[in-house]
N, C-alpha and C. Protein backbone atom coordinates (compact mmCIF):
# COMPACT_ATOMS: atom_id res chain seq x y z
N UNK A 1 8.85 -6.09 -27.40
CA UNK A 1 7.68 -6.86 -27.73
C UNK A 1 7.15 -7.56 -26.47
N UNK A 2 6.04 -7.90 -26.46
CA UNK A 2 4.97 -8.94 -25.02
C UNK A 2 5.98 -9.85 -24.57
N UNK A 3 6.59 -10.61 -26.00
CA UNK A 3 7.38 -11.81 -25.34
C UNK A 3 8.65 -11.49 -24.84
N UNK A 4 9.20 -10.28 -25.06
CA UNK A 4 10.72 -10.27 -24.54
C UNK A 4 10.21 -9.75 -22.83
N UNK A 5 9.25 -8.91 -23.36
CA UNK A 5 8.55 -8.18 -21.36
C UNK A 5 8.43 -9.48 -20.71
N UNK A 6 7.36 -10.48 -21.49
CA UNK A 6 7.26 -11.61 -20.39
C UNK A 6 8.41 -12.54 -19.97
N UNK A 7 9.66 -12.59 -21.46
CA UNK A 7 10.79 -13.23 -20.55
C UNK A 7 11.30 -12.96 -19.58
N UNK A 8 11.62 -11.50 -19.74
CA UNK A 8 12.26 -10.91 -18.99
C UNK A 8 11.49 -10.28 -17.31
N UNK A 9 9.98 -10.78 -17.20
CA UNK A 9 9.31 -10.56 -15.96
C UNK A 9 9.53 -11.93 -15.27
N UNK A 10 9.39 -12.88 -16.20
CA UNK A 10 9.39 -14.07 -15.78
C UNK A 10 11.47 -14.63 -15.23
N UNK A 11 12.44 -14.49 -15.91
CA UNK A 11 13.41 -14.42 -15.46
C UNK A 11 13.70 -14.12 -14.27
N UNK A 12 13.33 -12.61 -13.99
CA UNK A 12 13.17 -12.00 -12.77
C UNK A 12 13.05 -12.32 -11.79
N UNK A 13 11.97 -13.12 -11.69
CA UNK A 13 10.89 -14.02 -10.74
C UNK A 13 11.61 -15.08 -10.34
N UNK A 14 11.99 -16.16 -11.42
CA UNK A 14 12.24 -17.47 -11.21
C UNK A 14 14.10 -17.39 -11.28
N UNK A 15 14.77 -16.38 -11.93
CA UNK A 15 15.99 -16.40 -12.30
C UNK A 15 17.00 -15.94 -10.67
N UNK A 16 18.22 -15.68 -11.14
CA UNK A 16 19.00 -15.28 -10.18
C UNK A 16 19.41 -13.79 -10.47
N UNK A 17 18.46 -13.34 -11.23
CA UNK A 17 19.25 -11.64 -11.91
C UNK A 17 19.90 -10.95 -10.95
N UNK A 18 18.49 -10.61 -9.85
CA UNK A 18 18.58 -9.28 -9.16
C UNK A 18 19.46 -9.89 -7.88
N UNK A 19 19.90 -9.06 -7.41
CA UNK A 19 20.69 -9.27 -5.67
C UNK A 19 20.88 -7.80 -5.82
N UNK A 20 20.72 -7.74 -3.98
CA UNK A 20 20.54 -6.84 -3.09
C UNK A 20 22.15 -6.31 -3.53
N UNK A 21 22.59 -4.66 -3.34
CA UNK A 21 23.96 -4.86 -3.13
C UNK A 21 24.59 -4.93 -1.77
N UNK A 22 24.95 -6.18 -1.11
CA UNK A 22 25.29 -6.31 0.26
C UNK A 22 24.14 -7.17 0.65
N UNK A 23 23.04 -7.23 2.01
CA UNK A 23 22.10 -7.59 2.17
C UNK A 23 21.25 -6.41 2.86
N UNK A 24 19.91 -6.78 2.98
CA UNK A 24 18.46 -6.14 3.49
C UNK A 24 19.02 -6.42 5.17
N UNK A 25 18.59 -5.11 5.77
CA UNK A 25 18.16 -5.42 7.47
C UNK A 25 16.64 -4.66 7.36
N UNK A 26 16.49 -4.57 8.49
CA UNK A 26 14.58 -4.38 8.92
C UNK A 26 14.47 -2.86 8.82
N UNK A 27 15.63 -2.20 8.72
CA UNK A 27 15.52 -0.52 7.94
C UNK A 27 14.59 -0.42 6.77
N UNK A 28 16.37 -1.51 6.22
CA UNK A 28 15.85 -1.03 4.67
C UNK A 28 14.47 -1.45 4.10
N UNK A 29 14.07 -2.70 4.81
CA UNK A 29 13.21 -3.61 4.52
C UNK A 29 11.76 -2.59 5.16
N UNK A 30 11.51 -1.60 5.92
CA UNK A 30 10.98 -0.98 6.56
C UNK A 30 10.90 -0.04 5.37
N UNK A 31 11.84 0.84 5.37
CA UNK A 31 11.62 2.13 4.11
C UNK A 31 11.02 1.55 2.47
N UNK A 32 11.49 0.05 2.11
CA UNK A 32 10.85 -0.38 0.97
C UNK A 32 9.72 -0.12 1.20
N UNK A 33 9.13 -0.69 2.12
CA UNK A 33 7.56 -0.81 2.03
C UNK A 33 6.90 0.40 2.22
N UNK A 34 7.54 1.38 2.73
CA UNK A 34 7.14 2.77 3.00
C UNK A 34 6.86 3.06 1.61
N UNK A 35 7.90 2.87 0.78
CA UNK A 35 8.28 3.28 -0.47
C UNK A 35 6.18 3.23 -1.26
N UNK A 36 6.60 2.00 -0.88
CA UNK A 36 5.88 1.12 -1.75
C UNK A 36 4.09 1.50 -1.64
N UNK A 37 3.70 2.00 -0.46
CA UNK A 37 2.71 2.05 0.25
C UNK A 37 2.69 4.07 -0.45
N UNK A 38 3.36 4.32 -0.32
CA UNK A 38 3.92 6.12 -1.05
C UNK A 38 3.44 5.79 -2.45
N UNK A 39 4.00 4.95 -3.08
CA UNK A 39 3.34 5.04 -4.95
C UNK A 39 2.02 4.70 -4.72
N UNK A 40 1.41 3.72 -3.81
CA UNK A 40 -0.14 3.68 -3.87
C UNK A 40 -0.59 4.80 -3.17
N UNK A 41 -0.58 5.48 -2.68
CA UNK A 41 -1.35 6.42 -2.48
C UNK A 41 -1.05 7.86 -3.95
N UNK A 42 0.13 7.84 -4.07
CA UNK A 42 0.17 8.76 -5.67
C UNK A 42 -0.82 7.96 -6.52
N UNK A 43 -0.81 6.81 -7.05
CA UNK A 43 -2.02 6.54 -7.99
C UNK A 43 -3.03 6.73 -7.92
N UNK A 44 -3.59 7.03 -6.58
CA UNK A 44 -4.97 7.01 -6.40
C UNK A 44 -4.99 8.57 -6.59
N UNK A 45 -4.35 9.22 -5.96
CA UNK A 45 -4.12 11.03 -5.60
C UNK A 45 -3.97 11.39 -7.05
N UNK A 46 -3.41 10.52 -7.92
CA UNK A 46 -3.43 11.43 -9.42
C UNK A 46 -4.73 11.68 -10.42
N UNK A 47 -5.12 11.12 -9.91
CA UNK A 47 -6.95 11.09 -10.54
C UNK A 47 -7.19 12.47 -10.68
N UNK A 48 -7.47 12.90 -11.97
CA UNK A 48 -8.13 14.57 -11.98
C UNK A 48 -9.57 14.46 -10.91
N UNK A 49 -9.96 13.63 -10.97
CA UNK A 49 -11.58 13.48 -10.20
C UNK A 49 -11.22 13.43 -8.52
N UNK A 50 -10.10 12.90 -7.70
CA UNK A 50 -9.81 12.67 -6.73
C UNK A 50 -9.79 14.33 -5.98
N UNK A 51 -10.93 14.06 -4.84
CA UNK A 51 -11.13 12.65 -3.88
C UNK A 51 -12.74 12.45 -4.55
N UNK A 52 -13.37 13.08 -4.96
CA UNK A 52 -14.93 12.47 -4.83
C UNK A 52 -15.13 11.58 -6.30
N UNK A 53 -13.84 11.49 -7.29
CA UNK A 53 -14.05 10.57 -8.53
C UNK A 53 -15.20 10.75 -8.79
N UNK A 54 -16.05 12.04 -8.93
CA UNK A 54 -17.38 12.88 -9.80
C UNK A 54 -16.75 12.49 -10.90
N UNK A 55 -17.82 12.30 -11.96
CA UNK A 55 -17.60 11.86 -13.72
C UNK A 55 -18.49 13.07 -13.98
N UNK A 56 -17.93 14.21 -15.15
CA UNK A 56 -18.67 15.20 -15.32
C UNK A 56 -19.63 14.15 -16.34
N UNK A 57 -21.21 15.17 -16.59
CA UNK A 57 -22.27 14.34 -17.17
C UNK A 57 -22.80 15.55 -18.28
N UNK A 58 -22.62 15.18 -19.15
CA UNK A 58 -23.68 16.11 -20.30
C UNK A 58 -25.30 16.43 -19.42
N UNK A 59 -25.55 17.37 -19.68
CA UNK A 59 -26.69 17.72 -19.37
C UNK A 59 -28.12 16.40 -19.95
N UNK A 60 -28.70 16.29 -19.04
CA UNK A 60 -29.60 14.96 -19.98
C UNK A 60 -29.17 13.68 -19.72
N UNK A 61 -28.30 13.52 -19.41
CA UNK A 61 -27.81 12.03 -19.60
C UNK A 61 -27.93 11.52 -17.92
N UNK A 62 -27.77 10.01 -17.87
CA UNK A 62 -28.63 9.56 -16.64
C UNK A 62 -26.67 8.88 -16.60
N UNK A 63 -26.12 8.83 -15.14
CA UNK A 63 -25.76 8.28 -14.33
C UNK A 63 -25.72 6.65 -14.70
N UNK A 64 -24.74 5.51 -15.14
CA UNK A 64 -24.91 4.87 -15.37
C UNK A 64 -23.78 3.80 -14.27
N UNK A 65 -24.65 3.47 -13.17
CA UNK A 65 -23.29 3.19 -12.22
C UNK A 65 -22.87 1.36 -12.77
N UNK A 66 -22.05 1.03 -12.30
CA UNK A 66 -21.14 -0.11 -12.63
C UNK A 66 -21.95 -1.39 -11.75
N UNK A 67 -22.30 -1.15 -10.53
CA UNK A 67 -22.87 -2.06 -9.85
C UNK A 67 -23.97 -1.23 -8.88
N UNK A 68 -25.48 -1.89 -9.03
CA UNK A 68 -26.23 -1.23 -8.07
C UNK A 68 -26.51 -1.96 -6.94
N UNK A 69 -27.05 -1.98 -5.96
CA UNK A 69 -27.61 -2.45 -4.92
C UNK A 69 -29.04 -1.85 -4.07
N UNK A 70 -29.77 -2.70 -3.71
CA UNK A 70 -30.98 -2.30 -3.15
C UNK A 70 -30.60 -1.48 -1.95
N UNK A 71 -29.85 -0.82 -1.42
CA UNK A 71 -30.23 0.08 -0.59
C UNK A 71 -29.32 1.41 -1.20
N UNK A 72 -29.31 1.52 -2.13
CA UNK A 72 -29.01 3.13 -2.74
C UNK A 72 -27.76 3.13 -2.23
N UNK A 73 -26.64 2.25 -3.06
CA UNK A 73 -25.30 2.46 -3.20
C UNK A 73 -25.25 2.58 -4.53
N UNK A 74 -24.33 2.86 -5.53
CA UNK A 74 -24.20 3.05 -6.91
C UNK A 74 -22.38 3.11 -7.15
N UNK A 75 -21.85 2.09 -7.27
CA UNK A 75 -20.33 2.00 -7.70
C UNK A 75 -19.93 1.80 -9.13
N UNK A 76 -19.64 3.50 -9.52
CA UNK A 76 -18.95 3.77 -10.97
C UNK A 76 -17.76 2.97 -10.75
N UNK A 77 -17.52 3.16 -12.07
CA UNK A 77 -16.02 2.35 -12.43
C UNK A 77 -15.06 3.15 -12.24
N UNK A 78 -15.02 4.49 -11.83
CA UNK A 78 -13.74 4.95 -11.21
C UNK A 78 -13.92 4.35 -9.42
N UNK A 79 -14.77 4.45 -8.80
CA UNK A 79 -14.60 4.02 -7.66
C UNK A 79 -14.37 2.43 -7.64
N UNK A 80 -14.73 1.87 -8.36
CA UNK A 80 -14.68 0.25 -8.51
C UNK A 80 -12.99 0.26 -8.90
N UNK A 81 -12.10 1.11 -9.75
CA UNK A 81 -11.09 1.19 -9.74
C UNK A 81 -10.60 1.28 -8.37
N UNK A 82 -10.95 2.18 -8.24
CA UNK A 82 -9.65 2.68 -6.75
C UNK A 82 -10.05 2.48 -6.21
N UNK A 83 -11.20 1.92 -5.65
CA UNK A 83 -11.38 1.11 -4.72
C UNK A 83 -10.67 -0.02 -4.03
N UNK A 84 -10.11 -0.34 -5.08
CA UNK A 84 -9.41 -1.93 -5.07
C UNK A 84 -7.93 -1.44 -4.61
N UNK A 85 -7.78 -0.04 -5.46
CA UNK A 85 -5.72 0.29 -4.79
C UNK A 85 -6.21 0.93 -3.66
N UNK A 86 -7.24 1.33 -3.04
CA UNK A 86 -7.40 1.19 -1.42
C UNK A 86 -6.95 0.51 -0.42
N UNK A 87 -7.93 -0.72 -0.98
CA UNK A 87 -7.97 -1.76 -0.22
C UNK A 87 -5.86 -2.54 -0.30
N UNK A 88 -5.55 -2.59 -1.64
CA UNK A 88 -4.31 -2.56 -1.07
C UNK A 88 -3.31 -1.63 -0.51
N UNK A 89 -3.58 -0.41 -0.36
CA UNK A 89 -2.84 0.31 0.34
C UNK A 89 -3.20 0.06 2.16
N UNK A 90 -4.22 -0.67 2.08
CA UNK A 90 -4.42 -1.13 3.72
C UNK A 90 -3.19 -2.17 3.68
N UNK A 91 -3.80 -2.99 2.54
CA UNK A 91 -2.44 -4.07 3.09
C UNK A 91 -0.98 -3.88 2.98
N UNK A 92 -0.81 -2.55 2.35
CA UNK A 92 0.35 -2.45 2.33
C UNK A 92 0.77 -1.51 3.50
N UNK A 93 -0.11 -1.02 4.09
CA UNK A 93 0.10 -0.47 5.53
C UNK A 93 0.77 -1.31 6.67
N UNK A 94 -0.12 -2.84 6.46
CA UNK A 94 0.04 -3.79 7.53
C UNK A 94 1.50 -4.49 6.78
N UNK A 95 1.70 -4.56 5.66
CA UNK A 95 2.97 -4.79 5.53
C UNK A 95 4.12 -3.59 6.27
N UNK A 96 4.37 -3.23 5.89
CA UNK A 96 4.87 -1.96 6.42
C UNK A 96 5.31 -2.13 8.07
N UNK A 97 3.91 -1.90 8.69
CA UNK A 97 3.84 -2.60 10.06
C UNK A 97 5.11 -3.43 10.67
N UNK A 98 4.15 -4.23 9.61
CA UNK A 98 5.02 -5.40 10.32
C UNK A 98 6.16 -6.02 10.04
N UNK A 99 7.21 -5.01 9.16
CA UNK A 99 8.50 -4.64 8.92
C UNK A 99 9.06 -4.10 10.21
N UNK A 100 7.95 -3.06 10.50
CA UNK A 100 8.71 -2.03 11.62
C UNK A 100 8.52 -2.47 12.92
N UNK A 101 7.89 -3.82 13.05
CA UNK A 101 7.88 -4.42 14.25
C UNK A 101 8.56 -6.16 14.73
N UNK A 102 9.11 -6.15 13.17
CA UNK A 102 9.52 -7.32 12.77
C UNK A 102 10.87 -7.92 14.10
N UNK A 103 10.73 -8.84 15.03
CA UNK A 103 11.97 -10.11 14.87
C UNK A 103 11.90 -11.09 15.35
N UNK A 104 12.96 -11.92 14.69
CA UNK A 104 13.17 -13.13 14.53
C UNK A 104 12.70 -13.98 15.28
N UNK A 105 12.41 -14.00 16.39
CA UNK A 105 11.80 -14.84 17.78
C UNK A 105 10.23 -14.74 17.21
N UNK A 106 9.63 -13.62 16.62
CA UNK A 106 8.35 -13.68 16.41
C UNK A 106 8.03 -14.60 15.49
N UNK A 107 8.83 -15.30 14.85
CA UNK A 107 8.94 -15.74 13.30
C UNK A 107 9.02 -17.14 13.35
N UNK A 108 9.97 -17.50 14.95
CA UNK A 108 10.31 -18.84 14.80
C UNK A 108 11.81 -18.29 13.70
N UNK A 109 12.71 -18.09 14.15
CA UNK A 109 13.83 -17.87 13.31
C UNK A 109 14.78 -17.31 13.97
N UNK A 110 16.44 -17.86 14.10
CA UNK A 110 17.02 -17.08 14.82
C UNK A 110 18.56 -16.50 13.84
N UNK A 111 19.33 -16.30 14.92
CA UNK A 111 20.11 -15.27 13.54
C UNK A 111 21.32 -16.58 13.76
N UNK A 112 21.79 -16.36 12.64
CA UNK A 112 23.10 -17.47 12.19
C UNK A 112 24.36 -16.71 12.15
N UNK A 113 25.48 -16.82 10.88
CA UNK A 113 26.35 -15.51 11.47
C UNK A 113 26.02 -14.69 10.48
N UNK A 114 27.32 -13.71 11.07
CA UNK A 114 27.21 -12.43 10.51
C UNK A 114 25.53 -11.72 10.93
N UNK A 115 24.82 -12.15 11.91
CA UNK A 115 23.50 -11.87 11.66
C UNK A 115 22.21 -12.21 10.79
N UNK A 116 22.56 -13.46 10.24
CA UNK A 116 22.14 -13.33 9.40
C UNK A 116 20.22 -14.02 10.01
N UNK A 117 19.42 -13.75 9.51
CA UNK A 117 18.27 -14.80 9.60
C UNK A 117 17.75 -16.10 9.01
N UNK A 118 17.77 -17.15 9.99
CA UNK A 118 17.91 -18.14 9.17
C UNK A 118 16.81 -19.34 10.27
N UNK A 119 16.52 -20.13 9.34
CA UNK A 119 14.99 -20.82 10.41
C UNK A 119 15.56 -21.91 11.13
N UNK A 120 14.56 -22.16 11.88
CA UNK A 120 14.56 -22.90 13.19
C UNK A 120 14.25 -24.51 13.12
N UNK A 121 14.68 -25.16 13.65
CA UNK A 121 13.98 -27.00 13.70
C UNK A 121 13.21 -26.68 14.76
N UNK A 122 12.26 -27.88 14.39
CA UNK A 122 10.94 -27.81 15.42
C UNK A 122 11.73 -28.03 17.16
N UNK A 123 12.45 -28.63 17.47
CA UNK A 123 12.79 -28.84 18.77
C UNK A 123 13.81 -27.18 19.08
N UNK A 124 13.95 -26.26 18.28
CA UNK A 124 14.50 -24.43 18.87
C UNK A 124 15.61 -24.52 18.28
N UNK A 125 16.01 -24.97 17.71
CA UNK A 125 17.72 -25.20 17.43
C UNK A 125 17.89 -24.45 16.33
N UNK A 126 18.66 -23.36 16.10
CA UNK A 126 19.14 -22.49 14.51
C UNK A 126 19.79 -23.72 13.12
N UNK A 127 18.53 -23.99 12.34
CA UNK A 127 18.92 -24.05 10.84
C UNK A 127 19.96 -23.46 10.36
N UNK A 128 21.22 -23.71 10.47
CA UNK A 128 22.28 -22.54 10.23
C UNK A 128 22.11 -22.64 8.12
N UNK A 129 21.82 -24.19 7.77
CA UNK A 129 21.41 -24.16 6.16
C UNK A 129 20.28 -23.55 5.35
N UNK A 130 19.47 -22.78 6.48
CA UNK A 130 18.19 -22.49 6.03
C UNK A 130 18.59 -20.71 5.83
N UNK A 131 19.21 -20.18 6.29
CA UNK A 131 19.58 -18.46 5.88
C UNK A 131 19.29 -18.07 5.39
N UNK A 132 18.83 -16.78 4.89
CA UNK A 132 18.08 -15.90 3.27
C UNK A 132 18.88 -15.26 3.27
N UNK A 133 20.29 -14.64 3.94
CA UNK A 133 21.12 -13.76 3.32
C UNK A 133 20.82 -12.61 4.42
N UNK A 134 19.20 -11.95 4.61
CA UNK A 134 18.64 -10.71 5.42
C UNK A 134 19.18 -10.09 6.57
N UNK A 135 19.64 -9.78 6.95
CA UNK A 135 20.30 -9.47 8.13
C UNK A 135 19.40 -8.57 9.49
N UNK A 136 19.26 -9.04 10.90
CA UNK A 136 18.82 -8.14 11.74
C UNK A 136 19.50 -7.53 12.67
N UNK A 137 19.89 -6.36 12.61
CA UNK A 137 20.83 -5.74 13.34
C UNK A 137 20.17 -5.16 15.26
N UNK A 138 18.99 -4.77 15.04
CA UNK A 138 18.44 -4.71 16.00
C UNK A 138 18.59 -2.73 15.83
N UNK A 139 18.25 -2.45 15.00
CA UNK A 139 17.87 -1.25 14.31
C UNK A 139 17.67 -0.39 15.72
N UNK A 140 18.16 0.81 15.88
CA UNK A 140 17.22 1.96 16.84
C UNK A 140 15.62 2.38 16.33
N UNK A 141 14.94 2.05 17.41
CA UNK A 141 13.28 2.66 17.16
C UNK A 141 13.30 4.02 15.90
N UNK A 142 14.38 4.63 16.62
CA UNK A 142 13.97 6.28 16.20
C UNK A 142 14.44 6.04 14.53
N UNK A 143 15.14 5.23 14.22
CA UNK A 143 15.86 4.92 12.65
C UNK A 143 14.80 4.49 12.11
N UNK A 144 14.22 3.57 12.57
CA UNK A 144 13.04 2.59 11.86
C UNK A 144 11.88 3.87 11.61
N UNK A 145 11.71 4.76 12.67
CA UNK A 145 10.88 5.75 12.65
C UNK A 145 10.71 6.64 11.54
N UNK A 146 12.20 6.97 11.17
CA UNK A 146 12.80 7.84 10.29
C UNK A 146 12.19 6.94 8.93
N UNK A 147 12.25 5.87 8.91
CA UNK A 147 12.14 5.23 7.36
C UNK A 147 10.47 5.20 7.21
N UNK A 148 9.42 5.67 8.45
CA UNK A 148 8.65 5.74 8.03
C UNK A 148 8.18 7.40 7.23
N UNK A 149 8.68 7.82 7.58
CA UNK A 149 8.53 9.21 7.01
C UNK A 149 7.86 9.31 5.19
N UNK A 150 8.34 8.69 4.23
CA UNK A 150 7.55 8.63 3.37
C UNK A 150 5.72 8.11 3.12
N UNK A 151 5.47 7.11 4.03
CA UNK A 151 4.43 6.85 4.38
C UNK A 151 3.45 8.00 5.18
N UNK A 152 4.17 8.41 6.37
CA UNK A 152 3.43 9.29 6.95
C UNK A 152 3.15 11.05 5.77
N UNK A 153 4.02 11.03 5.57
CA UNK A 153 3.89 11.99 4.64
C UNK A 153 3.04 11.98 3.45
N UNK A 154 3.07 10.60 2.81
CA UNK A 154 2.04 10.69 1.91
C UNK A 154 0.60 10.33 2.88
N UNK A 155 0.34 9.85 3.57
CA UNK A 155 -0.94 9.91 4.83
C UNK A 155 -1.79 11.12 4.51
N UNK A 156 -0.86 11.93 5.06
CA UNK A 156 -0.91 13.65 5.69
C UNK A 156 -1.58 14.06 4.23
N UNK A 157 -0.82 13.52 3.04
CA UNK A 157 -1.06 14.49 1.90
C UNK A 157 -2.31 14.04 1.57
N UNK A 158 -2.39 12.55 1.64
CA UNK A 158 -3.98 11.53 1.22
C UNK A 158 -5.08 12.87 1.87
N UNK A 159 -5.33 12.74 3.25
CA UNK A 159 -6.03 13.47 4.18
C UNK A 159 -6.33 14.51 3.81
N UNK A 160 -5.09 15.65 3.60
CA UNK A 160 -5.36 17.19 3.37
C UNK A 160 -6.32 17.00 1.92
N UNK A 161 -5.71 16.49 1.59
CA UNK A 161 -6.41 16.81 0.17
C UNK A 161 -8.12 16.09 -0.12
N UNK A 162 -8.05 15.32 0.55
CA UNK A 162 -9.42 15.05 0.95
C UNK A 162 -10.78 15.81 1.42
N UNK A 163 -9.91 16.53 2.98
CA UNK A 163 -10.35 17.26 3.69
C UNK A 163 -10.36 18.87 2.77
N UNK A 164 -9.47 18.95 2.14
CA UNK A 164 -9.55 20.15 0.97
C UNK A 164 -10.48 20.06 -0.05
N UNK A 165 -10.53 19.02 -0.41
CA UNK A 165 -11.53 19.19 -2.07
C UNK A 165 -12.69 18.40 -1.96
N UNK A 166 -13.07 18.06 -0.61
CA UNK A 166 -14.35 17.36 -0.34
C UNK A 166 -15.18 18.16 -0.75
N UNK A 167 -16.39 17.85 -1.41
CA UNK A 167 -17.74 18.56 -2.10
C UNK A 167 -18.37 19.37 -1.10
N UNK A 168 -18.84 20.58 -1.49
CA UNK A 168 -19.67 20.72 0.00
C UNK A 168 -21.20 20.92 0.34
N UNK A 169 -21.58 20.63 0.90
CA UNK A 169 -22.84 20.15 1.31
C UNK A 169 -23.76 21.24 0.61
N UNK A 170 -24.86 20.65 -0.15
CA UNK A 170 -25.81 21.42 -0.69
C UNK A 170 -27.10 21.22 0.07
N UNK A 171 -28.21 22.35 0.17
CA UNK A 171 -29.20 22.32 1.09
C UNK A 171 -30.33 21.41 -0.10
N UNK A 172 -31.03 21.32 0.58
CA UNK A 172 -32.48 20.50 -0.25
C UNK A 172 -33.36 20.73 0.15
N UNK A 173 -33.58 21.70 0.54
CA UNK A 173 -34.66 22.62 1.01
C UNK A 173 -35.37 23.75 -0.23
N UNK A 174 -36.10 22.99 -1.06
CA UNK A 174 -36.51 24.14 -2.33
C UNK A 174 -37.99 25.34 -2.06
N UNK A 175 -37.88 25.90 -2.78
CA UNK A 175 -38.46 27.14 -2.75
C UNK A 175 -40.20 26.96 -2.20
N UNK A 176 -40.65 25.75 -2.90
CA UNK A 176 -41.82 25.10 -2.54
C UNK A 176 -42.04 24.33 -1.07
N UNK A 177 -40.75 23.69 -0.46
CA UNK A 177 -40.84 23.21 0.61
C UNK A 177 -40.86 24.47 1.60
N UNK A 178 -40.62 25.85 1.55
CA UNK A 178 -40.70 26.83 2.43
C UNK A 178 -41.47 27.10 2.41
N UNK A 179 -42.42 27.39 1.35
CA UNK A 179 -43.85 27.51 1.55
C UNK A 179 -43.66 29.33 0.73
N UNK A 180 -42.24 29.58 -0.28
CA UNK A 180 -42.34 30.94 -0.54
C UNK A 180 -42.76 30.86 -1.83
């Protein structure tokens, strides 16, 4: 039922349910977001209409766009949809990013033990009480590289398929404008 979903979203959130098994370093924390940035681009890619989100039209019937504007834009409600998991798949790009470029000195944060990351007092000194558990190992480039691979891959697939099923250009040049 709504209310057991919302306890149980809300638990989640505010509770102690979930833990990592072990802790997160800037890998794993790197491939999540890969992950994550990979299902937004499948939602958008599953659209039967994708990439040009064309709405077939009964013959006769007029085009009824969602929002117009004076210089001849027209945004249906499939583009007004995915429009928006666009725009977060940018930000989930720059998340991503800045996983794979992530440390601790950039942050104001230095490592406590075991590695762990944990924040700073204003005069540089390690918060050893402030810790999240996260760990930075100081990852190899080429590893961090490797965890982008789901991202780049769904990229590649965004693109092809773009560049594949893009509409193609019709002339507008009619029989009367030739003069035949």
């Amino acid at each position: 039922s709504t209310q057991s979903t919302w306890a149980w979203v809300l638990g989640t959130l505010f509770g102690d349910w979930i833990h990592w098994p072990g802790s997160t370093n800037e890998a794993s924390r790197t491939f999540l977001a890969s992950i994550i940035t990979l299902c937004d681009i499948l939602i958008v890619i599953q659209d039967w209409e994708f990439p040009t989100f064309a709405l077939p039209h009964e013959p006769g019937t007029v085009e009824d766009p969602m929002f117009s504007f004076p210089f001849d834009i027209h945004i249906t409600g499939k583009w007004f949809n995915y429009g928006i998991i666009i725009l977060v798949m940018g930000l989930d790009i720059n998340m991503t990013k800045n996983q794979f470029i992530y440390t601790p000195e950039g942050f104001d944060q230095c490592l406590g033990p075991e590695q762990t990351i944990c924040g700073q007092f204003p005069d540089g000194t390690c918060n050893y009480n402030a810790c999240n558990g996260a760990r930075y190992l100081e990852i190899p480039i080429l590893i961090k590289c490797l965890c982008l691979l789901p991202l780049i891959g769904g990229l590649l697939w965004f693109i092809m398929l773009i560049k594949t099923y893009q509409p193609e250009a019709t002339p507008t040049n009619t029989k009367e404008e030739n003069g035949s």
